[in-house]
Protein backbone atom coordinates (compact mmCIF):
# COMPACT_ATOMS: atom_id res chain seq x y z
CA UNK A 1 44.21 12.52 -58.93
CA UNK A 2 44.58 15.85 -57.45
CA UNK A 3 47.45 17.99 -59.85
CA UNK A 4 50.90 18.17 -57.37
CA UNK A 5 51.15 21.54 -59.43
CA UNK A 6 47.84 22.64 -57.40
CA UNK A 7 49.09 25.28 -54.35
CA UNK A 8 47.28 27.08 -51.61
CA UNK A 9 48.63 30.79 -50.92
CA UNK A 10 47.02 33.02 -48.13
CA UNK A 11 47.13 36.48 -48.82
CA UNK A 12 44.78 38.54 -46.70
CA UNK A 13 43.31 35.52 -45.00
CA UNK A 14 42.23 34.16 -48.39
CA UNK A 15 42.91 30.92 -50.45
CA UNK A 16 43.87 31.76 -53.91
CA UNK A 17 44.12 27.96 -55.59
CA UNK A 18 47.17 28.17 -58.31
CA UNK A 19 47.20 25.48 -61.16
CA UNK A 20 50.27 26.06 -63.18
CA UNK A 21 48.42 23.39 -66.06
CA UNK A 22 45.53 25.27 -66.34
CA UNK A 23 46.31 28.22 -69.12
CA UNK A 24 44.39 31.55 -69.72
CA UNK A 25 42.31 29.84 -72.59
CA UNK A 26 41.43 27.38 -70.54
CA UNK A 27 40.19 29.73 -67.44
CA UNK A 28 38.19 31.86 -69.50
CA UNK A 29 36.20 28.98 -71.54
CA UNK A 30 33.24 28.32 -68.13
CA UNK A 31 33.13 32.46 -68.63
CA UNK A 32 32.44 32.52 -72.18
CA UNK A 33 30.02 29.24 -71.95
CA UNK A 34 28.23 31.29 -69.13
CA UNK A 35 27.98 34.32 -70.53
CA UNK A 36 26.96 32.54 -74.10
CA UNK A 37 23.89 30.51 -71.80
CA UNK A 38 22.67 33.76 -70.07
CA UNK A 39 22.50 35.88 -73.24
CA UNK A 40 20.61 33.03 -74.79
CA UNK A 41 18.36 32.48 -71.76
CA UNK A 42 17.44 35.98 -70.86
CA UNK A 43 17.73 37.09 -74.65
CA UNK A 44 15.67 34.49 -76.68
CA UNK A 45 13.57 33.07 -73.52
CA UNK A 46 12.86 34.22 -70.81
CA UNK A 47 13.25 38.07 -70.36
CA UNK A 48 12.25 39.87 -67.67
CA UNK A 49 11.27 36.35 -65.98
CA UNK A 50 15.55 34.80 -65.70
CA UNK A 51 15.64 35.91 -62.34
CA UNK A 52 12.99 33.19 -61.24
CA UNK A 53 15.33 30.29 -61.55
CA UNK A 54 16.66 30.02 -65.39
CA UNK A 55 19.60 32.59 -64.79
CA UNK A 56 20.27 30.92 -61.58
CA UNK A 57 20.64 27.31 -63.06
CA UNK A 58 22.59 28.66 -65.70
CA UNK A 59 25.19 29.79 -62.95
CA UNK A 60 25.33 26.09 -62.05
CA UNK A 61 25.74 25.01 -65.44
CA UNK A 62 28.74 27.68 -65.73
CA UNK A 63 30.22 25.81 -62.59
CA UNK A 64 29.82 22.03 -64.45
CA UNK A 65 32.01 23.60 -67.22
CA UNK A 66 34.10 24.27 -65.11
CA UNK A 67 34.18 21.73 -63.49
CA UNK A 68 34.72 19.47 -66.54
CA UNK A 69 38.11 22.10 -67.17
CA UNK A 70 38.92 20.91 -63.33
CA UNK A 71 38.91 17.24 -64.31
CA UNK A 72 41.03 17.55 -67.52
CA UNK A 73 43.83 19.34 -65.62
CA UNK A 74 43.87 16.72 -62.62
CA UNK A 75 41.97 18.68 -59.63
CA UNK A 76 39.27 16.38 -57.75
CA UNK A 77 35.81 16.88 -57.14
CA UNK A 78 36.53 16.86 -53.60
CA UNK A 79 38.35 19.79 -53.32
CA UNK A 80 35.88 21.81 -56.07
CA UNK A 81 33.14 20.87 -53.64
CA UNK A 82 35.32 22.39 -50.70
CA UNK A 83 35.83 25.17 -51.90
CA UNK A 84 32.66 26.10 -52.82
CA UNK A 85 31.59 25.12 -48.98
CA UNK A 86 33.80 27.48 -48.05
CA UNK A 87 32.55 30.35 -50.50
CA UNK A 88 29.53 29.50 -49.66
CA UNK A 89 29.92 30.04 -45.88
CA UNK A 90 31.45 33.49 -46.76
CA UNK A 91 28.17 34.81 -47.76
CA UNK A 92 26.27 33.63 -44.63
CA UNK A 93 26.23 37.48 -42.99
CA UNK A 94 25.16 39.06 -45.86
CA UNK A 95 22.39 36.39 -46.61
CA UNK A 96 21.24 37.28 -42.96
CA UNK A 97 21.21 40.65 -43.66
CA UNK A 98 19.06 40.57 -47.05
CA UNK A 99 16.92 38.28 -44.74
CA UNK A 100 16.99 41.04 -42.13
CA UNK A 101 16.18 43.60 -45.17
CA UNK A 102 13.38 41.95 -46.04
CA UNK A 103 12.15 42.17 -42.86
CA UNK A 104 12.82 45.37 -42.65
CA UNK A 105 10.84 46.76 -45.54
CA UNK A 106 7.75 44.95 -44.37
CA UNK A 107 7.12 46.55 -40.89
CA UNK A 108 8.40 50.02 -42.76
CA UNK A 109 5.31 49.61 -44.74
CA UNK A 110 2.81 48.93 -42.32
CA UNK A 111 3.94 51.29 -39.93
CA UNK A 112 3.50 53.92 -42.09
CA UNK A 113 7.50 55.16 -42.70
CA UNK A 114 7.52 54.54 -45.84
CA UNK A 115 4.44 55.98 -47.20
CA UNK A 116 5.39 59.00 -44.99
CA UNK A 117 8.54 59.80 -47.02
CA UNK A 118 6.55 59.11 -50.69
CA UNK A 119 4.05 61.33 -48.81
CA UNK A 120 6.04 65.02 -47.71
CA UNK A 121 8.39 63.96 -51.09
CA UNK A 122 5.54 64.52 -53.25
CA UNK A 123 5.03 67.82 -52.02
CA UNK A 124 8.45 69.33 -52.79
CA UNK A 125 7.09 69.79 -57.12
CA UNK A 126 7.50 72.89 -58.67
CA UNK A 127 6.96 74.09 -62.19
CA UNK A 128 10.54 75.78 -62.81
CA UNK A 129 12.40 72.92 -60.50
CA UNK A 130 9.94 70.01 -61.64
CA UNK A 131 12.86 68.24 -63.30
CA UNK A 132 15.13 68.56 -60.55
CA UNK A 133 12.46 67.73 -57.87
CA UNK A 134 11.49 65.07 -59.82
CA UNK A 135 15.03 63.53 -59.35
CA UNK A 136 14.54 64.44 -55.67
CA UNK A 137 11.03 62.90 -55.21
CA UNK A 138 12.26 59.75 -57.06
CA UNK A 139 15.82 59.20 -54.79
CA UNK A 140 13.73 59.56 -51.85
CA UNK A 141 10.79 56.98 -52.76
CA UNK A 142 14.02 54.50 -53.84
CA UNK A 143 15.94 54.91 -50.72
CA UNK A 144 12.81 54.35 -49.01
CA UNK A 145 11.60 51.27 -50.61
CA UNK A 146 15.35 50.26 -52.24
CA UNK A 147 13.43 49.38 -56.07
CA UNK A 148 14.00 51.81 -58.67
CA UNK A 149 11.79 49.63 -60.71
CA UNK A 150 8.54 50.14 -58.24
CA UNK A 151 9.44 53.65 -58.09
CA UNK A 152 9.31 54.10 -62.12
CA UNK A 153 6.48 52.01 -61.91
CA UNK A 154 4.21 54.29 -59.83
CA UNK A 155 5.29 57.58 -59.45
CA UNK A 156 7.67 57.48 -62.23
CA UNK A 157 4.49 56.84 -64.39
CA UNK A 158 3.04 59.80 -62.67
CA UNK A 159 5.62 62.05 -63.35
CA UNK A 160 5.97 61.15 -66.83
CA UNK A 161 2.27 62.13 -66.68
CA UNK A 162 2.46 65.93 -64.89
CA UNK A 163 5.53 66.78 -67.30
CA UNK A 164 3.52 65.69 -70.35
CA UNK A 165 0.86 68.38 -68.97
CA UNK A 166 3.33 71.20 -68.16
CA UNK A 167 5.04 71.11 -71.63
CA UNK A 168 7.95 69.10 -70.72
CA UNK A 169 9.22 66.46 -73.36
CA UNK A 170 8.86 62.60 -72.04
CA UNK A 171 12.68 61.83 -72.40
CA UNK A 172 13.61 64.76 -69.89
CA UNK A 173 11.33 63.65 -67.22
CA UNK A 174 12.38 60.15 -67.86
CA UNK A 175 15.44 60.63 -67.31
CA UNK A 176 15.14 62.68 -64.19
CA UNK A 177 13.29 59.84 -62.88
CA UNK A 178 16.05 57.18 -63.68
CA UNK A 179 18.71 59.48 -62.19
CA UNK A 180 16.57 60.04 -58.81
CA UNK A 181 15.78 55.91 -58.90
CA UNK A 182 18.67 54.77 -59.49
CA UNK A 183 20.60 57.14 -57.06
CA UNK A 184 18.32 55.69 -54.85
CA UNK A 185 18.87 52.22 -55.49
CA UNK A 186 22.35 52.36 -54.85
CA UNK A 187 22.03 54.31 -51.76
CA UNK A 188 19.42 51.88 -49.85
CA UNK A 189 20.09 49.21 -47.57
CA UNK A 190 16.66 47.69 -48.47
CA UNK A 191 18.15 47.20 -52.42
CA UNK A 192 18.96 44.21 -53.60
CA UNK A 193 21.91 45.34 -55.78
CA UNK A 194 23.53 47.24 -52.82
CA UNK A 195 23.59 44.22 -50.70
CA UNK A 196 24.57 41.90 -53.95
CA UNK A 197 28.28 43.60 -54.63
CA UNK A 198 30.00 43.98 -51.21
CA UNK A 199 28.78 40.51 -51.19
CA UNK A 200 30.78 39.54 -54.28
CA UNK A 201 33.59 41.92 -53.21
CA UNK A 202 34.10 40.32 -50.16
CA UNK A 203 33.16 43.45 -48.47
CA UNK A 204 30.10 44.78 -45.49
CA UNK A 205 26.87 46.48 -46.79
CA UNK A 206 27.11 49.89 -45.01
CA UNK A 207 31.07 49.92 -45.43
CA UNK A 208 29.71 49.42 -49.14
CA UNK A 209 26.85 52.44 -49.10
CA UNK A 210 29.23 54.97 -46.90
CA UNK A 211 32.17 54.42 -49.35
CA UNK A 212 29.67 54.52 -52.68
CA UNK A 213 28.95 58.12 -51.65
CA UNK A 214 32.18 59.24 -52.16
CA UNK A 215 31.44 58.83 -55.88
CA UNK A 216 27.53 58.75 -55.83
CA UNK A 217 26.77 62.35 -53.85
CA UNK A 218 29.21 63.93 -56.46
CA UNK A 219 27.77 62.43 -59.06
CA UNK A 220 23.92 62.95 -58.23
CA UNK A 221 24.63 66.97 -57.58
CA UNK A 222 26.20 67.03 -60.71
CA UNK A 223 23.00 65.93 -62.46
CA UNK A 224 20.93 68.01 -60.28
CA UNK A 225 22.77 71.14 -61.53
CA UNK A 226 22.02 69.99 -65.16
CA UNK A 227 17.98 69.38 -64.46
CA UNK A 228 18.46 72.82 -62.41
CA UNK A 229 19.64 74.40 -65.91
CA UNK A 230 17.28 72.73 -68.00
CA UNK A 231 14.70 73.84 -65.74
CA UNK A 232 15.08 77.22 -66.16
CA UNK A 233 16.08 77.38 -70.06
CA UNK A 234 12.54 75.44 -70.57
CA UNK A 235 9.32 77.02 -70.55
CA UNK A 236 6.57 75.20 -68.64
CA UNK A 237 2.57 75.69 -68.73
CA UNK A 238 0.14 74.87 -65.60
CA UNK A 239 1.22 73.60 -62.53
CA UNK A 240 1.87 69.59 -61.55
CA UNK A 241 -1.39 68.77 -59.43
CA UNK A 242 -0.61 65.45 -57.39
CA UNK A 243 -3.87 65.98 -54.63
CA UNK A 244 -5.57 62.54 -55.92
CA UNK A 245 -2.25 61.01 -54.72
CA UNK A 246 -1.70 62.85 -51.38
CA UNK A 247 -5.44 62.03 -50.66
CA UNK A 248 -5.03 58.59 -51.31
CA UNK A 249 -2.05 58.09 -48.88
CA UNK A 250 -3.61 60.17 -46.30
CA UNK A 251 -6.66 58.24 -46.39
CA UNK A 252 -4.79 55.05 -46.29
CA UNK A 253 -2.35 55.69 -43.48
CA UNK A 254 -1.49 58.04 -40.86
CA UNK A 255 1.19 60.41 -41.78
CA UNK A 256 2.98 61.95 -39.21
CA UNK A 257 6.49 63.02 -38.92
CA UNK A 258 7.19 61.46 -35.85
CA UNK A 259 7.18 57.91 -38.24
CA UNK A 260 10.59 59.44 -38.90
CA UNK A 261 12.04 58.63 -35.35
CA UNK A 262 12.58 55.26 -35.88
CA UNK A 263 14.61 56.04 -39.61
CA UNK A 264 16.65 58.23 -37.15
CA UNK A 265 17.69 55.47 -34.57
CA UNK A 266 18.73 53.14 -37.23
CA UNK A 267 20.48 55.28 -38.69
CA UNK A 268 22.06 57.13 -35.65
CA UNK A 269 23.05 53.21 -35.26
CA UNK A 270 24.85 52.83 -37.84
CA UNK A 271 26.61 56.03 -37.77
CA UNK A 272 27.20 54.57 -34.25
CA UNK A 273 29.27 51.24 -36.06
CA UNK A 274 26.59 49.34 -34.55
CA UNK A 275 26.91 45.74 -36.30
CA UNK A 276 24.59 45.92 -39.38
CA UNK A 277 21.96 42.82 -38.54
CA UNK A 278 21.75 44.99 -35.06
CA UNK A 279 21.09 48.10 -36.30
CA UNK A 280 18.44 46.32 -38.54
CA UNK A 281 16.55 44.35 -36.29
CA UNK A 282 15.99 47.22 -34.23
CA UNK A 283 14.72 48.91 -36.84
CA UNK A 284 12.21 45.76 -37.91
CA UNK A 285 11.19 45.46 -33.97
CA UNK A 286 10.44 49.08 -33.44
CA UNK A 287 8.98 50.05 -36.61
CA UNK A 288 6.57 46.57 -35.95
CA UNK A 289 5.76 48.16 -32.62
CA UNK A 290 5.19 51.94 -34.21
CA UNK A 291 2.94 49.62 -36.72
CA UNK A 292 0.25 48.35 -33.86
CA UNK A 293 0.37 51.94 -32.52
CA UNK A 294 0.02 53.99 -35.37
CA UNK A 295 -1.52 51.91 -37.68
CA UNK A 296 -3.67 49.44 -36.42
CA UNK A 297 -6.45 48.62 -38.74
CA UNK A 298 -3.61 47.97 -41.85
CA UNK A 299 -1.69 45.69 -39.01
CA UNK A 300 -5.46 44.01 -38.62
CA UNK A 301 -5.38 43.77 -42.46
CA UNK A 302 -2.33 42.06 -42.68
CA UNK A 303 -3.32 39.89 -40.48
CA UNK A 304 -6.74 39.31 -41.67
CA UNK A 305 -8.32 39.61 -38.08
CA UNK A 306 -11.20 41.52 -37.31
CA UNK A 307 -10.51 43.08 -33.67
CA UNK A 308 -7.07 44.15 -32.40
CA UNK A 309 -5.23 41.85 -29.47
CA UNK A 310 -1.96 40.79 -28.70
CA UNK A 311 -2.68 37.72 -31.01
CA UNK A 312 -3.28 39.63 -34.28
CA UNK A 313 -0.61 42.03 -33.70
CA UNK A 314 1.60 40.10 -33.17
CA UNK A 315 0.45 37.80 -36.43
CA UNK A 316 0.09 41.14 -38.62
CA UNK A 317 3.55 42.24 -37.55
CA UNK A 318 4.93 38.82 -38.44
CA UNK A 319 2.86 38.39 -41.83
CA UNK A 320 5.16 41.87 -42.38
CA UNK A 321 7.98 40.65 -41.61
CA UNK A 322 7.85 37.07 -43.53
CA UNK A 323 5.59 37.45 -46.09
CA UNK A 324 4.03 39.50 -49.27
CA UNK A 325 2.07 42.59 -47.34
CA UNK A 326 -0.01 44.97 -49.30
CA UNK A 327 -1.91 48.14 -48.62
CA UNK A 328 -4.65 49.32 -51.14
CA UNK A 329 -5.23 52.94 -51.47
CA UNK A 330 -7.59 54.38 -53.77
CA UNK A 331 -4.90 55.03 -56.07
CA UNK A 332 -4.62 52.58 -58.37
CA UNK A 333 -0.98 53.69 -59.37
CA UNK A 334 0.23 53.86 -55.80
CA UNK A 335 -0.61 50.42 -54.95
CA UNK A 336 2.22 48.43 -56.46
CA UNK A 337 3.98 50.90 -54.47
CA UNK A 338 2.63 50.10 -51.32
CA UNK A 339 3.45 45.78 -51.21
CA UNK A 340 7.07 44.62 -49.11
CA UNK A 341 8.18 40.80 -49.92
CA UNK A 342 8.68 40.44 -46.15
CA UNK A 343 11.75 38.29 -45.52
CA UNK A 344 10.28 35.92 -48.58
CA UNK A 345 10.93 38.12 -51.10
CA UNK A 346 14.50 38.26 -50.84
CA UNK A 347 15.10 34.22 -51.48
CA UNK A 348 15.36 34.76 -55.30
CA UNK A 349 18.09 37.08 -54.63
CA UNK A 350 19.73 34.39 -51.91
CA UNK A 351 19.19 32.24 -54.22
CA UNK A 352 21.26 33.80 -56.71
CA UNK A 353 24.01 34.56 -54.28
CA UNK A 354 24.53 31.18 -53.81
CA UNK A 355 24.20 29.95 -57.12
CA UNK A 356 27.10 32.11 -57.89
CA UNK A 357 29.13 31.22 -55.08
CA UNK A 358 28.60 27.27 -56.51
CA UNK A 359 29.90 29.13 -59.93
CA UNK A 360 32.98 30.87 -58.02
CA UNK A 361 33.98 28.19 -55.82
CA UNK A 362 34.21 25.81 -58.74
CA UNK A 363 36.87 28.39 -60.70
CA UNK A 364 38.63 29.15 -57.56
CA UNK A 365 38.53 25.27 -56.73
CA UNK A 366 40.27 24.82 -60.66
CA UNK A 367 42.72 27.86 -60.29
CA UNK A 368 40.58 30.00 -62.93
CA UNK A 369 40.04 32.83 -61.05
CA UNK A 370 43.98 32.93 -60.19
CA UNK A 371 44.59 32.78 -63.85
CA UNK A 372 42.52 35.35 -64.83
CA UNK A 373 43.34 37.57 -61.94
CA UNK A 374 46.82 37.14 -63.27
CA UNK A 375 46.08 37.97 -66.64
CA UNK A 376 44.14 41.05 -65.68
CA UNK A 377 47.21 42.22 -63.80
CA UNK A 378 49.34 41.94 -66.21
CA UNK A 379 47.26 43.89 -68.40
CA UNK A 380 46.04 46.49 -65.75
CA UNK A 381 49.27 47.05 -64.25
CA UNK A 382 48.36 50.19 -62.73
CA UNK A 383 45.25 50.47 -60.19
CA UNK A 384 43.35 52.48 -63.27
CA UNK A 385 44.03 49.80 -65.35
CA UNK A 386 42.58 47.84 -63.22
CA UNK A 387 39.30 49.98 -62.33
CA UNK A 388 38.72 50.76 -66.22
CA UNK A 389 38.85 46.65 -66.53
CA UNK A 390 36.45 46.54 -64.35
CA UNK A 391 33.63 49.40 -65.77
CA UNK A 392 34.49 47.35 -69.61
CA UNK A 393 33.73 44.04 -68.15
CA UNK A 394 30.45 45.22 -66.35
CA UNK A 395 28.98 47.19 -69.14
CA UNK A 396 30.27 44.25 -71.69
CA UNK A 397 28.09 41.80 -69.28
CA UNK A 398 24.85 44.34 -69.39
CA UNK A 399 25.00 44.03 -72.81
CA UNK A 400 25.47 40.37 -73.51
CA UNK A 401 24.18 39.10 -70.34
CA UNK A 402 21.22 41.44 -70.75
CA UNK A 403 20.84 41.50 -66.82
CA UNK A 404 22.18 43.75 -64.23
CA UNK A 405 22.86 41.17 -61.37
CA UNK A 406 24.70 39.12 -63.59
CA UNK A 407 26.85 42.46 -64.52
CA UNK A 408 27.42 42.48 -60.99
CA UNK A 409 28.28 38.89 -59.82
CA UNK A 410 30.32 37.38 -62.90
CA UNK A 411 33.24 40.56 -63.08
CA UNK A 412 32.58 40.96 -58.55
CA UNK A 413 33.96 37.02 -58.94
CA UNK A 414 36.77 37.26 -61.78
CA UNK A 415 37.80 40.61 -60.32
CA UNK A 416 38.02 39.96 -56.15
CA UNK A 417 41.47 38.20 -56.32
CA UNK A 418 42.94 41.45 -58.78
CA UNK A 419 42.11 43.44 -56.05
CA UNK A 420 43.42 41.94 -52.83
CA UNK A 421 47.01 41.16 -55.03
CA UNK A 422 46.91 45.17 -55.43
CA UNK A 423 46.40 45.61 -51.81
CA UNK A 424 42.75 47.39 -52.72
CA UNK A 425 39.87 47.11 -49.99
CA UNK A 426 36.71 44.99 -51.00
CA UNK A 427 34.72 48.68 -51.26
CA UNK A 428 36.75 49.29 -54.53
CA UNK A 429 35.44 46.72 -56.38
CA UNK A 430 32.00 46.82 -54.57
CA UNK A 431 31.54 50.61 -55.45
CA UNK A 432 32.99 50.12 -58.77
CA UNK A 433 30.46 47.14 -59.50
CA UNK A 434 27.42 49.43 -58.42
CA UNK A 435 28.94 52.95 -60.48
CA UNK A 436 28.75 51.03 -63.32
CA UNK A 437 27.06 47.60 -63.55
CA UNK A 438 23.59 48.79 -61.75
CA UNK A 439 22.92 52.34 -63.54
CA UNK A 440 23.45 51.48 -67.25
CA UNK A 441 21.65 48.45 -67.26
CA UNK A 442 18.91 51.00 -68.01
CA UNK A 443 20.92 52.03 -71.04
CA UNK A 444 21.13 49.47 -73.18
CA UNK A 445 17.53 48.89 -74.71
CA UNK A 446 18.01 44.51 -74.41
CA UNK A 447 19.22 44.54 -71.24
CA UNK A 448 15.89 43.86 -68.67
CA UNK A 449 16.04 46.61 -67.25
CA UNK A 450 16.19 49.06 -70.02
CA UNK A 451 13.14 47.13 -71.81
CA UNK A 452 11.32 47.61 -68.34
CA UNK A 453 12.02 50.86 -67.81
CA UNK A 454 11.34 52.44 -71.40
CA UNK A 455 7.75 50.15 -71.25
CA UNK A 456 6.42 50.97 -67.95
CA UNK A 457 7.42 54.57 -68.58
CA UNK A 458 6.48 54.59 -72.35
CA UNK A 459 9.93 56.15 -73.30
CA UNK A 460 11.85 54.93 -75.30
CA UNK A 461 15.83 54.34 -74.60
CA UNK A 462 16.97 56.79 -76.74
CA UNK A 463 14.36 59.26 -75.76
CA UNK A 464 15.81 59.01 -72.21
CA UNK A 465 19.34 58.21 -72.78
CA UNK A 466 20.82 61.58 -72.73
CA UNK A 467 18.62 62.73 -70.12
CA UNK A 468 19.50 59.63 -68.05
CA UNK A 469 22.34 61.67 -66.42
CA UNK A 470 23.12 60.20 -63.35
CA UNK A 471 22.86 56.87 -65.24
CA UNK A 472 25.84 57.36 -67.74
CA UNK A 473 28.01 59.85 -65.30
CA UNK A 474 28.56 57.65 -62.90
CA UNK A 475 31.44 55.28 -64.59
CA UNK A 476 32.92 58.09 -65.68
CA UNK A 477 32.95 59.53 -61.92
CA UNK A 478 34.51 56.34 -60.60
CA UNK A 479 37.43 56.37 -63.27
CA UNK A 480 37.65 60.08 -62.66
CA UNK A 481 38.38 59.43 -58.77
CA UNK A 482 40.64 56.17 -59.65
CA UNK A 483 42.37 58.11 -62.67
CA UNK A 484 43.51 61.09 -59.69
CA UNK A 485 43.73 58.49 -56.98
CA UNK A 486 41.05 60.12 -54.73
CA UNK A 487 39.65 58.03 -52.08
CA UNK A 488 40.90 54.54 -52.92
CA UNK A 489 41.04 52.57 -49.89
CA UNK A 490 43.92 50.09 -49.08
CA UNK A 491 43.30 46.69 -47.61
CA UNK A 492 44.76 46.89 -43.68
CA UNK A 493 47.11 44.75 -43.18
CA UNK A 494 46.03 41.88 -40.31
């Protein structure tokens, strides 16, 4: 039978399930089985491949542990199964909008906006300023395409490359590209990550990216002083030639600057408050109509007709939106650049959203999550306290949960409640998840990401760790800005 001791309270529009039988040992056992499982799955098993469904049912296992806690301290299965209905239905706008981003990226491809920005990027390199640039070239590809790991992949790889020929050590270049792709990441409403923590935090996704800069823009110039510096102190031999790659896109696409217009609206949209799935649609709908216009034989492609009419438009405009989409150049490197998921290849991340919501509904259901906000409290009794918690418990995830999502959901769950009962807005947390759970996954040398990274760019971690400086800087910056109380936004009272 359901525990009498069991109360609802409804702080900022929010059930926060108390159960005064439940105590901290008992709230924190489904955390330590889950984190135990996902070290051992990504860890020992599966690697690089958890995000395809182990790491998921592993979040549902979490929740039957604690569900099993739940039983032993009197709470029913009907009300675990309510609540996680109703977490759950909280995600439903952002899971539209990663549908939406999806989208998005697709008819960016074909119509040629994003190729155009990898395009006029690449031509910013410099001998003196290649580090620097290189972080420049890199943050614009990842904003652009919102994957820090294509970008590494392809023109990471290629930069790696130039700096090897100019003299510059592979650990300095790698870690200009990091910074740049990862700065990136962050900042793009096509990345997966940036849509993943507001959605934990309870927060919007460009409420999320506008209040991320506050801490990201300082932190970025920062490291583009340093590259600046070593640039100059270094000296460099021959000049970076990237013509086979500028050929390639050019023959592939057509580049014009006028691509840019429809970047401009959606962004003069949002800058507008326009409602995020707005601003994004129009974006998908008139980069889909720039794609028949200034593209049409890569919109016939996609749609694998042979002569253009309204039918195979409009069916290589949808493929884009949906599905996978690829465009083949005759560079080999740029080509994994050049593919978009469509709306398709954002269900593993949906997928993991709501796998974590099961997982989160389950503690809230069993009063975990109130226990543990509780305990954190009382430990983190000021708001630094509180932040610092936060940075430990993400970095302590990337390196026993070896994945960066996972850094994100499990502390954006435990840690939502300790927010709200400090009066701190959802972007707090949000930001705080992305300063440090997304960069220094790349860090740690068993976390996926870092064993990606250092073998697609054939650096090692500690070749690139120092040089990694956005990477590391950026927990520091958001304790730095929580330590002096700059910029922390209040929740408004309703």
């Amino acid at each position: 039978m359901e525990s009498q001791d069991i109360k609802t309270t409804n702080p900022q529009d929010e059930n926060i399930i108390e159960n005064k039988e439940l105590n901290i040992w008992e709230a924190l056992i489904p955390v330590f089985a889950l984190v135990a499982m996902l070290f051992y799955n990504v860890f020992y098993v599966y690697g690089d491949d958890a995000l395809s469904g182990s790491n998921q049912f592993i979040l549902l296992l979490g929740a039957a542990v604690a569900a099993i806690v739940g039983f032993k301290n009197k709470v029913s299965y009907k009300q675990m199964i309510e609540e996680v209905a109703e977490n759950v239905k909280s995600t439903s706008g952002a899971i539209l909008i990663l549908l939406m981003v999806g989208a998005l990226a697709g008819t960016w491809l074909i119509s040629g906006i994003i190729p155009s920005m990898i395009y006029y990027g690449l031509q910013i390199l410099n001998p003196t300023i290649f580090l620097a640039a290189s972080v420049i070239i890199c943050a614009i590809i990842s904003i652009a395409t919102g994957s820090s790991w294509t970008t590494s992949a392809t023109v990471g790889i290629a930069l790696v490359g130039i700096g090897n020929t100019l003299g510059i050590s592979a650990g300095m270049t790698a870690g200009a590209v990091l910074s740049g792709a990862y700065f990136g990441d962050k900042m793009s409403p096509l990345s997966d990550t940036t849509n993943l923590a507001p959605t934990m935090a309870g927060g919007d996704l460009f409420s999320h990216i506008k209040y991320m800069s506050l801490t990201t823009v300082p932190t970025i110039l920062v490291t583009l002083l340093a590259f600046i510096i070593i640039g100059f102190s270094i000296e460099t031999t021959g000049s970076p030639d990237v013509s086979d790659k500028l050929t390639a896109i050019d023959a592939a696409f057509n580049i014009s600057p006028w691509l840019f217009i429809v970047p401009v609206i959606v962004i003069f949209m949002i800058v507008k408050k326009t409602e995020p799935l707005i601003a994004l649609l129009v974006g998908t709908l008139l980069a889909g109509v720039v794609a028949v216009i200034a593209q049409p034989e890569i919109v016939l492609n996609v749609a694998g007709a042979d002569t253009l009419s309204f039918n195979s438009a409009y069916k290589g405009v949808m493929n884009a939106i949906t599905v996978d989409s690829a465009v083949e150049t005759t560079s080999a490197e740029l080509n994994d650049l050049f593919t978009a998921g469509g709306m398709s290849g954002m269900l593993g991340t949906i997928w993991l959203i709501i796998c974590a919501m099961v997982f989160g509904g389950v503690m809230d259901a069993i009063g975990a999550l109130s226990r543990i906000s509780k305990a954190l409290l009382s430990l983190a009794s000021s708001v630094f306290g509180l932040f610092a918690s936060t940075v430990a418990s993400c970095l302590a995830l990337n390196v026993t949960a070896s994945d960066q999502y996972l850094a994100i959901v499990v502390p954006g769950k435990m840690f939502k409640k300790a927010y709200e009962e400090k009066g701190l807005a959802p972007e707090n947390l949000s930001r705080t998840l992305e300063d440090s759970g997304t960069v220094t996954s790349v860090l740690i040398p068993w976390n996926t990401c870092g064993a990606y990274q250092s073998g697609v760019l054939g650096v090692s971690v500690a070749e690139y760790f120092f040089f990694a400086i956005f990477n590391w800087l950026s927990p520091f910056m958001t304790l730095l800005f929580a330590a002096f109380n700059i910029k922390i936004k209040q929740l408004v009272k309703k």
